[in-house]
Each structure stands twice: as C-alpha cells, then as structure tokens.
Protein backbone atom coordinates (compact mmCIF):
# COMPACT_ATOMS: atom_id res chain seq x y z
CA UNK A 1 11.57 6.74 -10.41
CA UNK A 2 12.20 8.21 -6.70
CA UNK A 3 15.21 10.42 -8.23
CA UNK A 4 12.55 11.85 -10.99
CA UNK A 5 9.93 12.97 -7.85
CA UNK A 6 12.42 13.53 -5.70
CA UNK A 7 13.87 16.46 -7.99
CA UNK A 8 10.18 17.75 -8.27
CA UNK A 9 9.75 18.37 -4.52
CA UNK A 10 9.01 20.39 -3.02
CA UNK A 11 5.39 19.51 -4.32
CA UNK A 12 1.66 18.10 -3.07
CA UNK A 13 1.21 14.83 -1.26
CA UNK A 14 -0.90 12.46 -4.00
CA UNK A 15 -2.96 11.91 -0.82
CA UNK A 16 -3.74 15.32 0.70
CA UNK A 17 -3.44 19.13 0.12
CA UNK A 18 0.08 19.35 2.14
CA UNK A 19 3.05 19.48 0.47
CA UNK A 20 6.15 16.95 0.72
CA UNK A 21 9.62 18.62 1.40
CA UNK A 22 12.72 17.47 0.30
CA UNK A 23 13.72 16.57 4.38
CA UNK A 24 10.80 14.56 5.25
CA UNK A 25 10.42 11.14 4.58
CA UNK A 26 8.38 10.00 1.75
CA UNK A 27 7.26 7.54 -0.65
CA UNK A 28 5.93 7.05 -4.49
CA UNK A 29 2.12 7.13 -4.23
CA UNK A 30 -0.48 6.38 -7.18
CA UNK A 31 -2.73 9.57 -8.16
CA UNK A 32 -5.29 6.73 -9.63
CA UNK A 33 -5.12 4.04 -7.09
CA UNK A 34 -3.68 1.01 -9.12
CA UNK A 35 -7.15 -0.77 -7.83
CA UNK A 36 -9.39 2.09 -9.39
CA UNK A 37 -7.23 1.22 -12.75
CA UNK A 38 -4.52 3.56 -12.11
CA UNK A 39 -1.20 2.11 -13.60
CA UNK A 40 2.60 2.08 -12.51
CA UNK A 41 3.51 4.47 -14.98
CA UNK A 42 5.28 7.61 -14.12
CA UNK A 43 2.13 10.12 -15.12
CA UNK A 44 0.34 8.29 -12.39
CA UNK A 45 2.90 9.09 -9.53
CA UNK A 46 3.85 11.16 -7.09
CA UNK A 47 5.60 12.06 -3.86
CA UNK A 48 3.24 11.12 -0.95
CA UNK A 49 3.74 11.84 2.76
CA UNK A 50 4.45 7.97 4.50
CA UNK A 51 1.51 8.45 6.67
CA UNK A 52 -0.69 9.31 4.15
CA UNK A 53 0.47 7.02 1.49
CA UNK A 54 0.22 4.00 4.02
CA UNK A 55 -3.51 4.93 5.41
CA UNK A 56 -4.71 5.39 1.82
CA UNK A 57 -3.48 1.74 0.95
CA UNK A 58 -5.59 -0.88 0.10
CA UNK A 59 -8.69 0.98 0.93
CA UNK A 60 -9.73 1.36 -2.78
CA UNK A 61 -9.06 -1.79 -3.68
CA UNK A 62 -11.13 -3.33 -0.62
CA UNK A 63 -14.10 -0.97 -1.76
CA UNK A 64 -14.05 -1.84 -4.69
CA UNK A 65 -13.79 -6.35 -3.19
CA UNK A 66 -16.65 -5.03 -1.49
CA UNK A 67 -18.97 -3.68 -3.97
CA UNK A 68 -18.49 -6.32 -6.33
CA UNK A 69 -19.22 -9.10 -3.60
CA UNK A 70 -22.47 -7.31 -2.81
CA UNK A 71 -23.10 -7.07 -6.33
CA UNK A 72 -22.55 -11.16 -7.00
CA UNK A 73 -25.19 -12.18 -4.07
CA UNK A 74 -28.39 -13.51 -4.96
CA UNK A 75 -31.66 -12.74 -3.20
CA UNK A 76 -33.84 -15.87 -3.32
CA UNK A 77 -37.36 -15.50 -4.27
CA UNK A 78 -39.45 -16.42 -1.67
C-alpha cells in the first residue's frame, strides 16, 4: 500500500490541512479512524505526517471506551 500513496504525494496529511512531501517522513493514516468504523481498505488511507498520525492515535477509539462506559453505569434510585 505505501508504494500506491507514496506515488500520490505530494498530497494532504489525513490528519491536518498540510501537505506530505515526497522527502519527509511519513506514514499510512486512516481518513475514518478504524475505531469510528473506518476499515483497512485502501479508500480509507492516506499519507499522514508521523507527528500527526501518532498524536491522532488511539484518541478515537478511547472516546469512544469512554462514552460507552459512561453510558453502561447505573444511577441507583435513592
């Protein structure tokens, strides 16, 4: 997959309005975080800058461990 992207670049980070050139170092980043439902397919990536690809990680997927635990607890009637 990184030869497919890599022949798109120069193009925008997944993560933020800058774009990734060919020089810099990069990764694969999901446009749909794979927590939100995004999948691993090749619609759903894209070159992302390290930095941003590495602070965007895991934060959806915690959000979305958070919501749900909030959602699961119980108020007791008092």
């Amino acid at each position: 997959m990184r030869p497919i992207i890599a022949a798109t670049l120069p193009a925008r980070c997944v993560n933020c309005p800058h774009l990734v050139m060919p020089d810099q170092a990069w990764e694969i980043g999901h446009i749909v975080d794979a927590a939100l439902g995004g999948t691993n397919d090749g619609t759903n990536l894209g070159p992302a800058h390290v930095r941003c690809n590495r602070s965007a990680g895991g934060k959806a997927g915690r959000a979305k461990q958070i919501t749900k635990s909030k959602s699961d607890r119980r108020l007791l009637p008092w």
